[in-house]
C-alpha atoms as a PDB file:
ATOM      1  CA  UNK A   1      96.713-151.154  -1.625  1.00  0.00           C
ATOM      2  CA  UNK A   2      97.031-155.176  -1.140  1.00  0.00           C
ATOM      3  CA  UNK A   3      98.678-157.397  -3.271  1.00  0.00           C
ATOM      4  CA  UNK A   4      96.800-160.390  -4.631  1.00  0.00           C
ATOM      5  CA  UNK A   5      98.226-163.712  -3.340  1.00  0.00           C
ATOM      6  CA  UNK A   6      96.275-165.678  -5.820  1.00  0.00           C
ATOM      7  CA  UNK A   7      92.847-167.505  -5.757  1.00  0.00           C
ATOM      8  CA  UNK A   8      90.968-168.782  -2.832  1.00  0.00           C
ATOM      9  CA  UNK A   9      91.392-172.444  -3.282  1.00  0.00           C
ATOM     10  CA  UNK A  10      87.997-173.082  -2.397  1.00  0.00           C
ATOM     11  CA  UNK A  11      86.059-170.317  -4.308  1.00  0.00           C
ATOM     12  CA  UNK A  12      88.862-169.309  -6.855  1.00  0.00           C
ATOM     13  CA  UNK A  13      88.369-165.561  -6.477  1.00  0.00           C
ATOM     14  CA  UNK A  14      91.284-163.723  -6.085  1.00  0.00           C
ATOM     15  CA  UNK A  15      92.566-162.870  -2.443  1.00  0.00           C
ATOM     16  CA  UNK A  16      93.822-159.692  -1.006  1.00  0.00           C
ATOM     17  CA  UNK A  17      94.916-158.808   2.228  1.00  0.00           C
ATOM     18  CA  UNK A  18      94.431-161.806   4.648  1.00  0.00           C
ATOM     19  CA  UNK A  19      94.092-165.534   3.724  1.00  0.00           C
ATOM     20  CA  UNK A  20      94.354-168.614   5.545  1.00  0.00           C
ATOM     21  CA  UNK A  21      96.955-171.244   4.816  1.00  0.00           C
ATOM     22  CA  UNK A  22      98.508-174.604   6.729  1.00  0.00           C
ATOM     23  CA  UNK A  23     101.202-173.705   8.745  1.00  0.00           C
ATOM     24  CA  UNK A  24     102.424-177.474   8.743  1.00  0.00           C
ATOM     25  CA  UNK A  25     102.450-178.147   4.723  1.00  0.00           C
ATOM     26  CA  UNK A  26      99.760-180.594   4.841  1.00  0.00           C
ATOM     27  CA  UNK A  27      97.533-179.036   2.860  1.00  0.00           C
ATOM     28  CA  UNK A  28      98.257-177.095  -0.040  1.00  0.00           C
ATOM     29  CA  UNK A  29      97.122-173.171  -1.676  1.00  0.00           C
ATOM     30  CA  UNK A  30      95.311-170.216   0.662  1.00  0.00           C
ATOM     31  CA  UNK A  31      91.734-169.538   1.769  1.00  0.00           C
ATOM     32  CA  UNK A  32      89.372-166.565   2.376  1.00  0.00           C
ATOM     33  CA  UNK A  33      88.579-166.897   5.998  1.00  0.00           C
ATOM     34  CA  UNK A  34      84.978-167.487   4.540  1.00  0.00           C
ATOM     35  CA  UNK A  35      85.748-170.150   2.747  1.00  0.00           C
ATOM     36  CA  UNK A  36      88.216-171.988   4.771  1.00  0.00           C
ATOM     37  CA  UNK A  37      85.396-175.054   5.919  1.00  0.00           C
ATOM     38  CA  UNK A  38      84.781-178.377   5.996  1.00  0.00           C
ATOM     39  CA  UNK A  39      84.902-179.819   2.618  1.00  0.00           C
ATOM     40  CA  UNK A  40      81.880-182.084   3.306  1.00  0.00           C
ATOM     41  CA  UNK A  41      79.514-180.284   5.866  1.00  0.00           C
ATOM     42  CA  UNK A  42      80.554-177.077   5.083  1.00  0.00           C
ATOM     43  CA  UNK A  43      80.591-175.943   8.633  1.00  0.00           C
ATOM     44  CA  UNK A  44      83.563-173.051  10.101  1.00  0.00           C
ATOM     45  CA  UNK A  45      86.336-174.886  11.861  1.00  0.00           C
ATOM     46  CA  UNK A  46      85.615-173.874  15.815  1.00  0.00           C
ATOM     47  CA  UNK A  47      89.432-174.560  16.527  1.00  0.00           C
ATOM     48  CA  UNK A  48      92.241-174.478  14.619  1.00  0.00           C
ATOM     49  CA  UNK A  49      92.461-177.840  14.070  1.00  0.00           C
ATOM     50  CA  UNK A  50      90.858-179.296  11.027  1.00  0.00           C
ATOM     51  CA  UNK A  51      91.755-182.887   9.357  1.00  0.00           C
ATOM     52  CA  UNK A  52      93.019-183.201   5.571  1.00  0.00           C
ATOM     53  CA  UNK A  53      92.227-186.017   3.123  1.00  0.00           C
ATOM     54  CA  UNK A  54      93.556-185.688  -0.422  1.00  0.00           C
ATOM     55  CA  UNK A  55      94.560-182.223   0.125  1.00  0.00           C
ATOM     56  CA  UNK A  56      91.537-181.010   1.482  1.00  0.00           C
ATOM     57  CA  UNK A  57      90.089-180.122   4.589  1.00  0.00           C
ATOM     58  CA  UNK A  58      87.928-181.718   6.903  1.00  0.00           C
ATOM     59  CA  UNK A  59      85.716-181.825  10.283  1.00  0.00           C
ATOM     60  CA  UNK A  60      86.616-184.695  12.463  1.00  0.00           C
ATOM     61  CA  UNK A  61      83.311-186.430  12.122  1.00  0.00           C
ATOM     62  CA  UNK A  62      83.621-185.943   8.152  1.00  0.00           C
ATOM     63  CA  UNK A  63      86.815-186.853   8.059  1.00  0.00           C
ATOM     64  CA  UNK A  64      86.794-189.778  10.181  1.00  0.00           C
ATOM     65  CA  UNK A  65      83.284-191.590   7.865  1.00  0.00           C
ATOM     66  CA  UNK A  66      85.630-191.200   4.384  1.00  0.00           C
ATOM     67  CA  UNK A  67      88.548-192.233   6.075  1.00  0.00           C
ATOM     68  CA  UNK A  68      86.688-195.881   7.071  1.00  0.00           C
ATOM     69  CA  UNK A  69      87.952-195.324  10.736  1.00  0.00           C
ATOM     70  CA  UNK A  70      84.464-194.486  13.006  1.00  0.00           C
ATOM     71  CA  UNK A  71      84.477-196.921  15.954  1.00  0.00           C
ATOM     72  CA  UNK A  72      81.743-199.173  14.942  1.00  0.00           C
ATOM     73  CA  UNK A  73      80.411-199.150  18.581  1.00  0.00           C
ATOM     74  CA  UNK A  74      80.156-195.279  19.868  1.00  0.00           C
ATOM     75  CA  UNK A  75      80.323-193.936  16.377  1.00  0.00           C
ATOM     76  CA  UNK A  76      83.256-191.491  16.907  1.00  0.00           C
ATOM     77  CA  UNK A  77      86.659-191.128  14.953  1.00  0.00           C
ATOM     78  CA  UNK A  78      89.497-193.524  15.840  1.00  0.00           C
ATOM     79  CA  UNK A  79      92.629-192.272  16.272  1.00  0.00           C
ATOM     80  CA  UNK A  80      95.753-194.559  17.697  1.00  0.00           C
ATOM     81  CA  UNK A  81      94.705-198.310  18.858  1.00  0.00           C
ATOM     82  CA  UNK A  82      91.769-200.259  17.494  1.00  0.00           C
ATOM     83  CA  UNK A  83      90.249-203.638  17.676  1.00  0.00           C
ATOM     84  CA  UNK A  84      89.355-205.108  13.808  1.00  0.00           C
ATOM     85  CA  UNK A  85      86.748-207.891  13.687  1.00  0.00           C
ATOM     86  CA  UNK A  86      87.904-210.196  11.213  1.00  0.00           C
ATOM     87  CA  UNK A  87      86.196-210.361   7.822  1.00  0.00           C
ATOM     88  CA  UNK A  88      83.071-212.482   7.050  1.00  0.00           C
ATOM     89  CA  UNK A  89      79.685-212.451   9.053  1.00  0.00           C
ATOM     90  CA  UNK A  90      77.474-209.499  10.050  1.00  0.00           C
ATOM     91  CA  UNK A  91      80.523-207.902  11.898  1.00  0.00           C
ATOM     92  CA  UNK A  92      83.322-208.574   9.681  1.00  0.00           C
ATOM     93  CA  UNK A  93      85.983-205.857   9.130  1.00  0.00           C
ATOM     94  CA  UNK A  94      84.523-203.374  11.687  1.00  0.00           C
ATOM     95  CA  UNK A  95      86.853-201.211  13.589  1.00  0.00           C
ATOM     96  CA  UNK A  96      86.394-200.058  17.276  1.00  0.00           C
ATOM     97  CA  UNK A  97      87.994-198.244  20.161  1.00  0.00           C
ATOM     98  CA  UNK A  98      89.417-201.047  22.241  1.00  0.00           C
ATOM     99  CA  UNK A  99      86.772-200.534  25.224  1.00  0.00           C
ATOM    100  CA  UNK A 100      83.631-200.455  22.659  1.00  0.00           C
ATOM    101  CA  UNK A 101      84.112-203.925  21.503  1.00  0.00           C
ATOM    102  CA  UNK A 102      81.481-205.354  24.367  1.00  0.00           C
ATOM    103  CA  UNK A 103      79.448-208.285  24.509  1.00  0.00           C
ATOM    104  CA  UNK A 104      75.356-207.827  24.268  1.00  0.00           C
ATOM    105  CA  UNK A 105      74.498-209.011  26.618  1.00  0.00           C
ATOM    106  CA  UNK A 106      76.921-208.682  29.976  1.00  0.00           C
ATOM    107  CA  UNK A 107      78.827-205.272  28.204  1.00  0.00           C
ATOM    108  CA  UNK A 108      81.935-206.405  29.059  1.00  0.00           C
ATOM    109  CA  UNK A 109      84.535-205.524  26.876  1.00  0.00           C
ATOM    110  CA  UNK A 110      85.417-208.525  24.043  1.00  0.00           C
ATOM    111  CA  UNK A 111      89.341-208.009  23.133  1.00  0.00           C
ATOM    112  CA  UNK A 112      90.922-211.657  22.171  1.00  0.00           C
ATOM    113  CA  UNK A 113      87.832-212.865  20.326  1.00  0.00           C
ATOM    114  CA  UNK A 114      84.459-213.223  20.664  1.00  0.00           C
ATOM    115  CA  UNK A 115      81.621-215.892  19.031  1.00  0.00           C
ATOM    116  CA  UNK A 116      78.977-213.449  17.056  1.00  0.00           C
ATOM    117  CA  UNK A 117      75.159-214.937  17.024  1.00  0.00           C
ATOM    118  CA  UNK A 118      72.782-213.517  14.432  1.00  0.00           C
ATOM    119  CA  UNK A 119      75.153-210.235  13.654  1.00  0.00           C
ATOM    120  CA  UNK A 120      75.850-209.428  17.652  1.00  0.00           C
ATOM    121  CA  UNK A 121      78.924-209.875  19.586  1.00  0.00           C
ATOM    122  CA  UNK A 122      78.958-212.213  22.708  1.00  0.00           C
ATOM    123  CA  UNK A 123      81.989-213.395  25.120  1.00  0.00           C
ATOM    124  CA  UNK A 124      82.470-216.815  25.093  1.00  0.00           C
ATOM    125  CA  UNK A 125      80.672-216.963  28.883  1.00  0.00           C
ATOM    126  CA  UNK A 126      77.241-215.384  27.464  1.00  0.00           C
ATOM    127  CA  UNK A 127      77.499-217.440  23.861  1.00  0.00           C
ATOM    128  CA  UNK A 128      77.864-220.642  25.978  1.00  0.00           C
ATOM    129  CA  UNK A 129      74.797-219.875  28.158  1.00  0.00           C
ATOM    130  CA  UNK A 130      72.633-219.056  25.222  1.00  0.00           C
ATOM    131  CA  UNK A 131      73.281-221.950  23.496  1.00  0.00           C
ATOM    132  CA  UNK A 132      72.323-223.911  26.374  1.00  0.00           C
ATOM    133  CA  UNK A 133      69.354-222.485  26.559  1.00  0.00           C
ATOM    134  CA  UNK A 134      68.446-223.110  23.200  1.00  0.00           C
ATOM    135  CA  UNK A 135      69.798-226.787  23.867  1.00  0.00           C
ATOM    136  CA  UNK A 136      67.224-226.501  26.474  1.00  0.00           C
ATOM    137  CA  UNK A 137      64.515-225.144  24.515  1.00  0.00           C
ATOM    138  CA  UNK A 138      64.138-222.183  26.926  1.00  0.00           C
ATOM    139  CA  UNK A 139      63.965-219.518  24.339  1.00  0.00           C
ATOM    140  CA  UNK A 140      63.439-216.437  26.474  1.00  0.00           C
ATOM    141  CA  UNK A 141      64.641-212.749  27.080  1.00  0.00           C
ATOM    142  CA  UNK A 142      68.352-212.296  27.586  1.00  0.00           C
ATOM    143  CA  UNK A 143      69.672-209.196  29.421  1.00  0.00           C
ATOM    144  CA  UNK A 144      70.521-208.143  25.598  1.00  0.00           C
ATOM    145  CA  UNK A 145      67.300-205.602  25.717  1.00  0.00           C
ATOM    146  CA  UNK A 146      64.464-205.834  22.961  1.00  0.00           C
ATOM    147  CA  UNK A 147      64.232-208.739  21.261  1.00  0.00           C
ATOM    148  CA  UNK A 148      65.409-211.163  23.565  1.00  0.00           C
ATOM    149  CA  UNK A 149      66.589-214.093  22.244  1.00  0.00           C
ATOM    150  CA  UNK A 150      68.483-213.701  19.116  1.00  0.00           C
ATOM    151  CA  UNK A 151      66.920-214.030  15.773  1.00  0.00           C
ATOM    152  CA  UNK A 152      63.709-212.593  17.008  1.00  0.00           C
ATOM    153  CA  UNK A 153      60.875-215.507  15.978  1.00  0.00           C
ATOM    154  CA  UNK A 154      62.205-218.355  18.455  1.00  0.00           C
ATOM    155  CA  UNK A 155      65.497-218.951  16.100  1.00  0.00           C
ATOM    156  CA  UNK A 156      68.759-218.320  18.049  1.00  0.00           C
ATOM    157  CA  UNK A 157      70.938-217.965  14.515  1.00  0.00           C
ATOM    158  CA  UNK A 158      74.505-220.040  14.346  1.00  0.00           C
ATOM    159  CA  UNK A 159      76.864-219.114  16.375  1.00  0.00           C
ATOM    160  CA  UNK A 160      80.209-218.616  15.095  1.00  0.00           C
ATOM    161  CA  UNK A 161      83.899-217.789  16.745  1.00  0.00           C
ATOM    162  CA  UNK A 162      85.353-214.684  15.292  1.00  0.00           C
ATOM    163  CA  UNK A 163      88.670-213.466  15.995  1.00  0.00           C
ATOM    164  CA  UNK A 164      90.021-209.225  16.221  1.00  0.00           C
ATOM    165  CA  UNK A 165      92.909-207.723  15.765  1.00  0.00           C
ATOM    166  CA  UNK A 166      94.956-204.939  17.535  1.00  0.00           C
ATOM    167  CA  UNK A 167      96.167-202.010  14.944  1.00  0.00           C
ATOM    168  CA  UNK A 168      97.223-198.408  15.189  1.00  0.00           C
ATOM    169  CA  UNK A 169      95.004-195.505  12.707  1.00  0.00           C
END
């Protein structure tokens, strides 16, 4: 007969025979295999990797949307070096992988700084010719897609230098 090694932390029935615990200390008590999933989604760990926050554990996608660190351009988890757009405006505080900070309209990547025009990110080059041709009265398409000029309705919006930041998640 098995021993009981106390309740599933995630179900609280007892456990006999096999149970699932971290090998590393990081997160605390023992699981049914069953019930050893992601805390949020509820889905079976494919690997055995998993993420914890506040002693419980996650998928990387759930982990990584409570843990405030999904790259605000591709939408995955950040983990190591990120760009952070300085507070205030429509892109304040945002963090992305250092590659998916890009302007909108030539998509090249915007590391040192970057002037932000109705909510969207532009290198200095691309901000400069867009006020011009608002200076110009050209209104127009840009190579930003839909939409065209900024502030859809002929106004262009103010456009403001912001700065970013290099940090480690």
């Amino acid at each position: 007969p098995s021993t009981a090694k106390g309740a599933c932390k995630a179900c609280q029935l007892p456990i006999t025979g096999k149970s699932l615990s971290s090998s590393d200390g990081r997160l605390t008590g023992h699981y049914h295999k069953a019930c050893f999933v992601c805390t949020t989604c509820r889905a079976p760990f494919a690997t055995a990797s998993f993420y914890v926050l506040r002693d419980a554990p996650y998928c990387a996608r759930d982990y990584h949307r409570l843990n405030g660190s999904c790259c605000g351009g591709c939408g995955g988890g950040i983990e190591g070096q990120c760009l952070e757009t300085a507070r205030g405006g429509g892109m304040g505080g945002r963090k992305f992988h250092p590659g998916c900070l890009v302007c909108s309209d030539c998509r090249g990547p915007v590391s040192e700084g970057y002037f932000e025009i109705a909510g969207r990110v532009y290198c200095e080059r691309d901000a400069m010719r867009r006020a011009q041709m608002k200076a110009r009265g050209r209104g127009g398409r840009g190579r930003g897609g839909p939409g065209g000029m900024l502030g859809v309705g002929g106004g262009m919006g103010r456009m403001e230098r912001r700065t970013t930041r290099l940090m480690m998640i």
